[in-house]
C-alpha atoms as a PDB file:
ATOM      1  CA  UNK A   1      27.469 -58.795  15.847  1.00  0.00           C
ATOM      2  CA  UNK A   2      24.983 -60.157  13.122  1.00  0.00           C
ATOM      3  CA  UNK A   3      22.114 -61.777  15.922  1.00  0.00           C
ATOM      4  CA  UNK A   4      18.636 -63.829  14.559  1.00  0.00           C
ATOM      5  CA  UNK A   5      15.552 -62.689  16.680  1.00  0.00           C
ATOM      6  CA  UNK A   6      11.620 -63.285  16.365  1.00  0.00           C
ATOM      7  CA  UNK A   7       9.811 -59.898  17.393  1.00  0.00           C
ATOM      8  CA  UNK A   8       6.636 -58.032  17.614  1.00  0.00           C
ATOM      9  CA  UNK A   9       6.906 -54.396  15.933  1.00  0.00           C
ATOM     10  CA  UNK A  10       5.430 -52.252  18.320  1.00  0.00           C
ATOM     11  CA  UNK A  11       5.530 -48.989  16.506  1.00  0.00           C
ATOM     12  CA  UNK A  12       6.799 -47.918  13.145  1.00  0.00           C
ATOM     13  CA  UNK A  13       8.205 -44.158  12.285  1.00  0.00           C
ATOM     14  CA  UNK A  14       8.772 -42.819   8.703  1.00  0.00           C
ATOM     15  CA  UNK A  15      12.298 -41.971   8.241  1.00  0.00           C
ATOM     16  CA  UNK A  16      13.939 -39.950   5.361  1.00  0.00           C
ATOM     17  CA  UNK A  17      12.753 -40.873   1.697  1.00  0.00           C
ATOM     18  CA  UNK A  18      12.011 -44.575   2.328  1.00  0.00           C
ATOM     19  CA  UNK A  19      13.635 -45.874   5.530  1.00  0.00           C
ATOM     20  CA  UNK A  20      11.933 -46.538   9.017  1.00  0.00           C
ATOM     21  CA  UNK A  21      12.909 -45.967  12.627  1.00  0.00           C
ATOM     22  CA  UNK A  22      11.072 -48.703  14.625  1.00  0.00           C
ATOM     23  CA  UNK A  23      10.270 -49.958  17.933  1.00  0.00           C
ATOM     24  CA  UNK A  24      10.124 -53.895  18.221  1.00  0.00           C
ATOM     25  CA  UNK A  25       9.833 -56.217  21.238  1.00  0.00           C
ATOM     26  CA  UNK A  26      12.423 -59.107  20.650  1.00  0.00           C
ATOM     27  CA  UNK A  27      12.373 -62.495  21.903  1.00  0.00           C
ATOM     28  CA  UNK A  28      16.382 -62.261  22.908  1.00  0.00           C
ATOM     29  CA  UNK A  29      16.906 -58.433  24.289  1.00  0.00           C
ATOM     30  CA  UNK A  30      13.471 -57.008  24.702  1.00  0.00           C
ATOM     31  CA  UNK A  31      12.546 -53.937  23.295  1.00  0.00           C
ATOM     32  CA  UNK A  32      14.776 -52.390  20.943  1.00  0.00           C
ATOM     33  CA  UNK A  33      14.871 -49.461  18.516  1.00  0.00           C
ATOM     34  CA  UNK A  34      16.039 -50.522  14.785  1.00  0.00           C
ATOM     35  CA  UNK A  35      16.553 -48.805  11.660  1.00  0.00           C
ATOM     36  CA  UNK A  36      14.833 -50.065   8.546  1.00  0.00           C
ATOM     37  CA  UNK A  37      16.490 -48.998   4.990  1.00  0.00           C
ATOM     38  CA  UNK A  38      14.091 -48.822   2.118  1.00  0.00           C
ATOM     39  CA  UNK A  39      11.587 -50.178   3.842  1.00  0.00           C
ATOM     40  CA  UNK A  40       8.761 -48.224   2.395  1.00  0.00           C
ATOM     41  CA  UNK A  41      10.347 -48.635  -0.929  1.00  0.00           C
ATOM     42  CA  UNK A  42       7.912 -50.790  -2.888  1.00  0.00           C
ATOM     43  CA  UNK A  43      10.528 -52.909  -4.277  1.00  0.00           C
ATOM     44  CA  UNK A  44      12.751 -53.733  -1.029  1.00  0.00           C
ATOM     45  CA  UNK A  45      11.667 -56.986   0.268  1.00  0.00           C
ATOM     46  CA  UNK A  46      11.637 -55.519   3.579  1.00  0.00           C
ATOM     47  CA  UNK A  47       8.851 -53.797   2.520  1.00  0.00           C
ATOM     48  CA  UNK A  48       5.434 -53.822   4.524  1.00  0.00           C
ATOM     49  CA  UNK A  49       7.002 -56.470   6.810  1.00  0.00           C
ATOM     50  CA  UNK A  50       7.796 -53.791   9.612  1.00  0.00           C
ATOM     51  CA  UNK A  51       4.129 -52.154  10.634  1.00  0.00           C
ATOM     52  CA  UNK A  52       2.480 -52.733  13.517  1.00  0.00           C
ATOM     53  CA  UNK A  53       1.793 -55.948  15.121  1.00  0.00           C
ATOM     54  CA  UNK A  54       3.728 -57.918  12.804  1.00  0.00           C
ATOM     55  CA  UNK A  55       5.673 -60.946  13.682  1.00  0.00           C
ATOM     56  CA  UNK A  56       8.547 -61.337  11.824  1.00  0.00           C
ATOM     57  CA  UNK A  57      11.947 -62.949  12.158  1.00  0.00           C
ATOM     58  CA  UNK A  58      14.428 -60.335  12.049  1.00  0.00           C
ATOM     59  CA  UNK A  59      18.601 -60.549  11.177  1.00  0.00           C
ATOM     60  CA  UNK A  60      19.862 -57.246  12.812  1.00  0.00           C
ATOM     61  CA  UNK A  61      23.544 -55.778  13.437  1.00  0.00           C
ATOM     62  CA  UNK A  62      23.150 -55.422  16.769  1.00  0.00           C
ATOM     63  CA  UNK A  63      25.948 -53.295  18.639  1.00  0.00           C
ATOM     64  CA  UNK A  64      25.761 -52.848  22.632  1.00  0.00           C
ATOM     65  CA  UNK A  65      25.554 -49.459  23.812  1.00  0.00           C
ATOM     66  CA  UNK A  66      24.234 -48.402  20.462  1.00  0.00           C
ATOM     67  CA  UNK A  67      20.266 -46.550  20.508  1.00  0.00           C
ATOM     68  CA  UNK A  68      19.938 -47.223  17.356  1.00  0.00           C
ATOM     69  CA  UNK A  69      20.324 -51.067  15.710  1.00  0.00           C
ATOM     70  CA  UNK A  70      20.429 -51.643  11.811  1.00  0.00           C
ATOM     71  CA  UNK A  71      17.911 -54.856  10.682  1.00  0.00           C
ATOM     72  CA  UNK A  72      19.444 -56.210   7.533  1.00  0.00           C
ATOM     73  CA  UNK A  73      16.940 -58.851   6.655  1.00  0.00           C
ATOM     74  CA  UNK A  74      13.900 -60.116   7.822  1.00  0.00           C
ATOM     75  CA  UNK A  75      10.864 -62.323   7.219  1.00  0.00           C
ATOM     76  CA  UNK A  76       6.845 -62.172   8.270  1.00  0.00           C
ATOM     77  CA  UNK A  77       5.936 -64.812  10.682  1.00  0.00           C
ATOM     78  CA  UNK A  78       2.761 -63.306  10.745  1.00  0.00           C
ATOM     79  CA  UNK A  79       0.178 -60.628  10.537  1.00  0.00           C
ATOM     80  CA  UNK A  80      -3.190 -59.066  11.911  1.00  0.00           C
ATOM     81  CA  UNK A  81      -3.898 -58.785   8.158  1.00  0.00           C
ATOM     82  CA  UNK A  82      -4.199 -62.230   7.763  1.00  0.00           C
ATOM     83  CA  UNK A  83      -6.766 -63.990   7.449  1.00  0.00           C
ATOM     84  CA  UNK A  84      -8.081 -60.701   6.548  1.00  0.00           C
ATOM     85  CA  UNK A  85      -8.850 -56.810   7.950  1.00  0.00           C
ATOM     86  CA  UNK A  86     -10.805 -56.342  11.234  1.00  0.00           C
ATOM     87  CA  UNK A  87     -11.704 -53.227  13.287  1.00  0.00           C
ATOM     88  CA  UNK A  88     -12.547 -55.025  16.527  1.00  0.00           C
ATOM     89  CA  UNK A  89      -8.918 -56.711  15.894  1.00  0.00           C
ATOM     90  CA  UNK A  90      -7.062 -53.721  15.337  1.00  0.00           C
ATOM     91  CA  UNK A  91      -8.730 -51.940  18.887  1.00  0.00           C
ATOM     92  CA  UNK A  92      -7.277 -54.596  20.763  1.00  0.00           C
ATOM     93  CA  UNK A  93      -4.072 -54.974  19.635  1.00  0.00           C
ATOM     94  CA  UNK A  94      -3.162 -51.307  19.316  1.00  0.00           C
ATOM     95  CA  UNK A  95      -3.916 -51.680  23.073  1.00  0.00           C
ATOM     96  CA  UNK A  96      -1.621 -54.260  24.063  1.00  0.00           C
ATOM     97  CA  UNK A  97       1.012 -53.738  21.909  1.00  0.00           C
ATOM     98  CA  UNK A  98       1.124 -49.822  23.288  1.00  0.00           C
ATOM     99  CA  UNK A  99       1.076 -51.029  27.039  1.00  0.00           C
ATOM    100  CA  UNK A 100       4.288 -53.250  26.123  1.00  0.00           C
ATOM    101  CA  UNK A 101       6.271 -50.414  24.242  1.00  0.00           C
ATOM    102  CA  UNK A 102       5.085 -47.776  27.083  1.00  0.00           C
ATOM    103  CA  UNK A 103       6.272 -50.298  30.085  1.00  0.00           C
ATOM    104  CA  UNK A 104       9.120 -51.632  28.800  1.00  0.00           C
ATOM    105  CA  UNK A 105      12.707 -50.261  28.754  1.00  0.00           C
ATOM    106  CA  UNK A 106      15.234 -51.364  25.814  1.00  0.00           C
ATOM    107  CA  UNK A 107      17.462 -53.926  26.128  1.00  0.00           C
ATOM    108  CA  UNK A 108      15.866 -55.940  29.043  1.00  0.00           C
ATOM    109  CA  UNK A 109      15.051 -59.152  28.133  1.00  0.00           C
ATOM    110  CA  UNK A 110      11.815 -60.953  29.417  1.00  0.00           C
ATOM    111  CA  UNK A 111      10.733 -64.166  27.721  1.00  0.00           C
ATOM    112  CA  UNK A 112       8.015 -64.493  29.713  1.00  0.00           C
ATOM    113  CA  UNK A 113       6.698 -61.451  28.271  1.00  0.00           C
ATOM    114  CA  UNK A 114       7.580 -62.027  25.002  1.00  0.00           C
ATOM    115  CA  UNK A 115       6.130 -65.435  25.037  1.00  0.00           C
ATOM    116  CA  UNK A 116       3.085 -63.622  26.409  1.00  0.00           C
ATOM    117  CA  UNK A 117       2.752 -60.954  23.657  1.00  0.00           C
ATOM    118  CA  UNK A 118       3.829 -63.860  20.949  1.00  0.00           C
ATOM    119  CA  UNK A 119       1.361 -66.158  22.125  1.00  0.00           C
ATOM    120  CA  UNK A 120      -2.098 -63.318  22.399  1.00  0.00           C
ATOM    121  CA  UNK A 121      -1.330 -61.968  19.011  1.00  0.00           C
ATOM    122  CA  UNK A 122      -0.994 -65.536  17.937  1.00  0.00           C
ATOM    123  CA  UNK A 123      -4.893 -66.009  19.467  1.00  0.00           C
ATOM    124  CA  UNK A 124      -6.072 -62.813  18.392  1.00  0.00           C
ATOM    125  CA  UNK A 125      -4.972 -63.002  14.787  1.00  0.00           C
ATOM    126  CA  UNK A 126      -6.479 -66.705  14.295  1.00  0.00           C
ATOM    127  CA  UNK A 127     -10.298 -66.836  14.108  1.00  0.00           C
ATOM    128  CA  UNK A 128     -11.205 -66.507  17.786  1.00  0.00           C
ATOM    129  CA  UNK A 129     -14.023 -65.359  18.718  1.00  0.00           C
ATOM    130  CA  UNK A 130     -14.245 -62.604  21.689  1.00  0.00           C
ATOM    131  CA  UNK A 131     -11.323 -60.086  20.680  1.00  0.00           C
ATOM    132  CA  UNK A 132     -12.225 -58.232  23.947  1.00  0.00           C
ATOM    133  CA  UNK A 133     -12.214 -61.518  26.809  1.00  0.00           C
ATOM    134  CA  UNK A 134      -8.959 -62.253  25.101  1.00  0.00           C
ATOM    135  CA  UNK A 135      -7.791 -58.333  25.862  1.00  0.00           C
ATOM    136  CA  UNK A 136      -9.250 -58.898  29.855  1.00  0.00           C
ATOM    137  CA  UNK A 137      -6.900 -62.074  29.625  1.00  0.00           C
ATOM    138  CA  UNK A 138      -4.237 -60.921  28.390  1.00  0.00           C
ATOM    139  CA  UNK A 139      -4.172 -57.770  30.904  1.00  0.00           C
ATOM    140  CA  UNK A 140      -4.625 -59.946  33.965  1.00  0.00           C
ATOM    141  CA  UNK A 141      -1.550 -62.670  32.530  1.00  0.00           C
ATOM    142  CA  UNK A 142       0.691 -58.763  31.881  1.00  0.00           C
ATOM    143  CA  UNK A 143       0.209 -57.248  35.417  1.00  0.00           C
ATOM    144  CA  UNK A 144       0.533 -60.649  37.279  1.00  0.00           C
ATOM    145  CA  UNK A 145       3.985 -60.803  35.431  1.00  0.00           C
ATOM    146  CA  UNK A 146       4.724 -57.505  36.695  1.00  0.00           C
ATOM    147  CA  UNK A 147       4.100 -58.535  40.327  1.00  0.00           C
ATOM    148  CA  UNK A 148       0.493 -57.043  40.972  1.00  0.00           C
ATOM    149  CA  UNK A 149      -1.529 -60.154  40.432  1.00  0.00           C
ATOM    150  CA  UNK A 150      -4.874 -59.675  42.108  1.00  0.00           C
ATOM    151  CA  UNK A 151      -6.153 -62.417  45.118  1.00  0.00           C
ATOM    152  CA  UNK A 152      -9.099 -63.578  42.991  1.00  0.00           C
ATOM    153  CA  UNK A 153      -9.885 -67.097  45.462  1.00  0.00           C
ATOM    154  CA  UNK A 154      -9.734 -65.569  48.568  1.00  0.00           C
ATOM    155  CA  UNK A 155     -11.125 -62.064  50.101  1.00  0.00           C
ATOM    156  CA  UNK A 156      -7.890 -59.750  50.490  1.00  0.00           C
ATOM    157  CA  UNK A 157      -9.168 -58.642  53.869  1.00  0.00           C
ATOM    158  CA  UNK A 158     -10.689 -61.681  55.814  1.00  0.00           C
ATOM    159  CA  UNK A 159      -8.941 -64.463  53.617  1.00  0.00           C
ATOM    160  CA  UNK A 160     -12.736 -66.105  53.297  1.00  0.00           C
ATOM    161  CA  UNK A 161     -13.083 -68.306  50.413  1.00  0.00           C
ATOM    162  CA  UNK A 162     -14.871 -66.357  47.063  1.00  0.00           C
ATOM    163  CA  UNK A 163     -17.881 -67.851  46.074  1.00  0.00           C
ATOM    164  CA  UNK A 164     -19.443 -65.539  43.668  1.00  0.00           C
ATOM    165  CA  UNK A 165     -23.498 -65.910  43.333  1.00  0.00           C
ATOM    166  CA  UNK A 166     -23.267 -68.281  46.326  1.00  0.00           C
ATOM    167  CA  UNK A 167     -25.718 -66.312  48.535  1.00  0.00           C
ATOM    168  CA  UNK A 168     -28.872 -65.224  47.137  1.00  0.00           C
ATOM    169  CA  UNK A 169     -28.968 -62.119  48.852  1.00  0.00           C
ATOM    170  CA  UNK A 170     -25.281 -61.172  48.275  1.00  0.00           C
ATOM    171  CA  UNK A 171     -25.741 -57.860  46.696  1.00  0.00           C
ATOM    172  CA  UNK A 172     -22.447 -58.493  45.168  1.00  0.00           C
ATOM    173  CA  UNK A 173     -18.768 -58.571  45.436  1.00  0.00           C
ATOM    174  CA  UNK A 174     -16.506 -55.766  45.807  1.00  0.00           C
ATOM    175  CA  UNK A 175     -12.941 -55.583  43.452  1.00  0.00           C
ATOM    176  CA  UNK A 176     -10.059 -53.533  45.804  1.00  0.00           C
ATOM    177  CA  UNK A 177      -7.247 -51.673  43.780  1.00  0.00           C
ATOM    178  CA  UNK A 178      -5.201 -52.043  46.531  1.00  0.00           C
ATOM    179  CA  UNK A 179      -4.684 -54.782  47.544  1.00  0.00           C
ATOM    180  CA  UNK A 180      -5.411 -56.134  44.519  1.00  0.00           C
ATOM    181  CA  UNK A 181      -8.396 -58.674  44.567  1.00  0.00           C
ATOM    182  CA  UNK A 182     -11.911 -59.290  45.823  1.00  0.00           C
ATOM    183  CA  UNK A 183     -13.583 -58.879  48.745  1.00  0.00           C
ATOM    184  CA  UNK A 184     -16.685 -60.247  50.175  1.00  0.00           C
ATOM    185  CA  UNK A 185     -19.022 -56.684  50.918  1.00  0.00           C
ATOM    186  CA  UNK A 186     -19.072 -57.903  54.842  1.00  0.00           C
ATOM    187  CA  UNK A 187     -15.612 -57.894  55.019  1.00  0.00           C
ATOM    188  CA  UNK A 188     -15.172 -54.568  53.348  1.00  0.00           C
ATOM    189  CA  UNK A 189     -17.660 -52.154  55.261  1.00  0.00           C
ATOM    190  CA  UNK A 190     -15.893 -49.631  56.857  1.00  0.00           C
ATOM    191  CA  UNK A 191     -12.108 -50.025  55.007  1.00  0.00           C
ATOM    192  CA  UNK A 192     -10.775 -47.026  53.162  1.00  0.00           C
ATOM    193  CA  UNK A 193      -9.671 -48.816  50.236  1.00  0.00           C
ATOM    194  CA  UNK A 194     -10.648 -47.879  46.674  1.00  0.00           C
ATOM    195  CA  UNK A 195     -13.063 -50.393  45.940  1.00  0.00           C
ATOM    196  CA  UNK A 196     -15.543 -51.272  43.139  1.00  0.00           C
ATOM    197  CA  UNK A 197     -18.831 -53.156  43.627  1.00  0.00           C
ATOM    198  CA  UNK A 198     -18.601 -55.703  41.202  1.00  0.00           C
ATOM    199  CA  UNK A 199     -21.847 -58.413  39.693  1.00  0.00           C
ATOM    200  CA  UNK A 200     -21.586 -61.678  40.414  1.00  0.00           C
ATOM    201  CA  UNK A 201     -21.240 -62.681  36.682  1.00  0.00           C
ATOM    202  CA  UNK A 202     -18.183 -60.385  36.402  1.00  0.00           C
ATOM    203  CA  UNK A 203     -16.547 -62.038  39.533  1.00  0.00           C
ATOM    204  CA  UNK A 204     -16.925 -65.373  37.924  1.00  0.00           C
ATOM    205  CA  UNK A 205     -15.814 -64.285  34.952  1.00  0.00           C
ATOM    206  CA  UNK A 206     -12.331 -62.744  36.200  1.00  0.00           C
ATOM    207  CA  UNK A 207     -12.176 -66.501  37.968  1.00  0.00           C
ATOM    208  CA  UNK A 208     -12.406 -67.888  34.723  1.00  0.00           C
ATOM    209  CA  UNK A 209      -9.943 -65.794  33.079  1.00  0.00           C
ATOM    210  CA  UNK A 210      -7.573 -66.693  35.692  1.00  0.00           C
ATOM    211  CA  UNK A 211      -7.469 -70.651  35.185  1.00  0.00           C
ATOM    212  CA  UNK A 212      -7.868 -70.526  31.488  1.00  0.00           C
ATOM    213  CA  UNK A 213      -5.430 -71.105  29.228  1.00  0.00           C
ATOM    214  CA  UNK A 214      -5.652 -69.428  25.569  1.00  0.00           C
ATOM    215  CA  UNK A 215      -6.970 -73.050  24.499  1.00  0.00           C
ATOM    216  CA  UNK A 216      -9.784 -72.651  27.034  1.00  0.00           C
ATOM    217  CA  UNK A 217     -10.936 -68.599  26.509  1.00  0.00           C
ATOM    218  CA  UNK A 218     -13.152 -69.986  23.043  1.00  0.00           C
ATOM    219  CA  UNK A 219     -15.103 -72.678  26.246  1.00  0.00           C
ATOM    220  CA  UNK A 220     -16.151 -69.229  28.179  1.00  0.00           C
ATOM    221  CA  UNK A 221     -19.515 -68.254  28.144  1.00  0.00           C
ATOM    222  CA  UNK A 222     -19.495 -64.645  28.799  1.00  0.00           C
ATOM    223  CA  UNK A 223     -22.441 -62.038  28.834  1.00  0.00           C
ATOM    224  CA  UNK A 224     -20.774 -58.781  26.481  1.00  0.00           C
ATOM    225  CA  UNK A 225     -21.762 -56.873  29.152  1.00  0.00           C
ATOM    226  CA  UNK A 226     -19.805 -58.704  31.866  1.00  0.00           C
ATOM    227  CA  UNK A 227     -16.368 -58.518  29.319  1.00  0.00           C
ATOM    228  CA  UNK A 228     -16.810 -54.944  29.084  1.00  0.00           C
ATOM    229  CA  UNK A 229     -17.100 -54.299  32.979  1.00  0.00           C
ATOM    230  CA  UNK A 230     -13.921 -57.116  33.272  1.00  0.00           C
ATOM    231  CA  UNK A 231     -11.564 -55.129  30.865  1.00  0.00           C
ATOM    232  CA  UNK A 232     -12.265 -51.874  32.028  1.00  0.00           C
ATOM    233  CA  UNK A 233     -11.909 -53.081  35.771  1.00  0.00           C
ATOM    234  CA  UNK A 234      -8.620 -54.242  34.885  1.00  0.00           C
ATOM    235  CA  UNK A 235      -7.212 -51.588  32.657  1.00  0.00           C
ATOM    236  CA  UNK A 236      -7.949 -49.648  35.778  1.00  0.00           C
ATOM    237  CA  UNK A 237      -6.294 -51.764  37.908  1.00  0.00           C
ATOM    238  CA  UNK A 238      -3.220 -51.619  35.671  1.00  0.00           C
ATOM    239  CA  UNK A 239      -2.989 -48.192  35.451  1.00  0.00           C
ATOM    240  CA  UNK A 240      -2.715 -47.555  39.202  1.00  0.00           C
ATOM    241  CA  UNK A 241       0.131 -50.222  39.741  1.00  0.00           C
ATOM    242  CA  UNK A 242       1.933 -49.359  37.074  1.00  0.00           C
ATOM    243  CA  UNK A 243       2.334 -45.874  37.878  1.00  0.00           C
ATOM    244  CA  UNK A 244       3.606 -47.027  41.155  1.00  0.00           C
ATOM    245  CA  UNK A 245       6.911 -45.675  42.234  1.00  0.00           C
ATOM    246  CA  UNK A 246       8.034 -48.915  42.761  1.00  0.00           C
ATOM    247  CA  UNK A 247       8.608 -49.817  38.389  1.00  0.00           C
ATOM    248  CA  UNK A 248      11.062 -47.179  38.623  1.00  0.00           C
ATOM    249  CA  UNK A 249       9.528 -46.219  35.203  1.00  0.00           C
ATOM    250  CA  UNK A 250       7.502 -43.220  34.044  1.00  0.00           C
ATOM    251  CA  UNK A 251       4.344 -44.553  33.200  1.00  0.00           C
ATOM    252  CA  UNK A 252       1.938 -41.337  33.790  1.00  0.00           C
ATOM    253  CA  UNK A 253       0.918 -41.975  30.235  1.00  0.00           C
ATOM    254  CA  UNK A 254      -0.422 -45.690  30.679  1.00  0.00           C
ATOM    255  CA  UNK A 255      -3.784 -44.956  32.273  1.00  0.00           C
ATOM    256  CA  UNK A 256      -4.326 -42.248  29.137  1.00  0.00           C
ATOM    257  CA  UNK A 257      -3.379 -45.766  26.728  1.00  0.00           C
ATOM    258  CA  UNK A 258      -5.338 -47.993  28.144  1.00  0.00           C
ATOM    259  CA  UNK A 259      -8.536 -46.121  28.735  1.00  0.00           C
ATOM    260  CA  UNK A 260      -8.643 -45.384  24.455  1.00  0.00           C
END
């Protein structure tokens, strides 16, 4: 069956003489593994569409029950080439893009997710301006769709509203693995939970991240140093739930992606 599909190519694979074997996440089945002919072949059209983080609209003969699906045309929606080359740019999306191929299995389709991926690679490739707040945003959006979204209003143990910076003397607020969230420091003396004492700036700024849209991320004020203690609390975070038995996926490898 000849099927039309936008996708994000997660991870391309020299085959033969000029071919490819690639990994793409598709809007309409998911993740899938494809076969490219004379794609590195300077004069196929195909040619340099099929790296990775392209979006491109793909034609494929797609056969159920087959590993291995032939693409037969395809076009460049876009590119993190475009407007033009950028190291911070590259970081981040070699990061997301691996967490999707790693925690994803073929042939499951999730439009949410692909809307997701489709829509931060759509952000990051434009001219915005903190690669690494939209990285802590697009984390929190990809574990809450996984069923692991962290209590960020209320304290996971007492249920107390969080007010971050509301008490002078609040030495600061503690983030809890599991359960996932904050929790105010009196209500998490004594509790043998893996916790992290968090600033008040960073517990504001995972607040923001969690009401923003991608409109609203270029309206956050951020202090660097807050962003970097935000994405690395969450790409911890993600690594412990999604090594949970519970995905029914090995994922030992995740925490290893993530923390690169």
């Amino acid at each position: 069956m000849i099927v039309k599909t936008r996708a994000v190519v997660l991870k391309e694979l020299k085959y033969r003489d000029q071919s490819k074997i690639c990994s793409i996440y598709s809007r309409d089945f998911g993740k899938m593994s494809v076969i490219v002919k004379g794609a590195r072949n300077p004069k196929n059209k195909l040619n340099g569409l099929f790296c990775a983080g392209n979006v491109i609209d793909a034609v494929i003969y797609r056969k159920t029950g087959r590993d291995l699906q032939l693409v037969s045309d395809a076009n460049l929606v876009t590119s993190p080439l475009v407007p033009e080359p950028d190291l911070d740019r590259f970081a981040v999306l070699y990061r997301i893009i691996d967490i999707v191929r790693i925690t994803t299995e073929n042939d499951e389709q999730n439009l949410q997710l692909f809307t997701l991926l489709s829509e931060t690679l759509e952000k990051l490739y434009s001219p915005c301006g903190d690669f690494q707040l939209l990285y802590a945003w697009f984390l929190h959006r990809f574990i809450s769709f996984l069923g692991f979204q962290p209590s960020l209003r209320q304290c996971v143990f007492c249920g107390e509203e969080i007010v971050p910076g509301a008490n002078g003397n609040n030495p600061g607020i503690y983030f809890v693995m599991n359960p996932g969230g904050l929790a105010l420091p009196h209500a998490a003396v004594g509790i043998p939970a893996i916790k992290q004492l968090v600033p008040a700036g960073t517990a504001e700024l995972l607040l923001s991240i969690e009401s923003a849209n991608l409109s609203a991320l270029d309206r956050i004020s951020a202090d660097p140093a807050d962003t970097g203690f935000t994405v690395n609390l969450l790409q911890e975070y993600c690594s412990r739930h999604l090594e949970q038995p519970a995905t029914s996926k090995n994922l030992t490898i995740v925490s290893q992606i993530v923390r690169h």
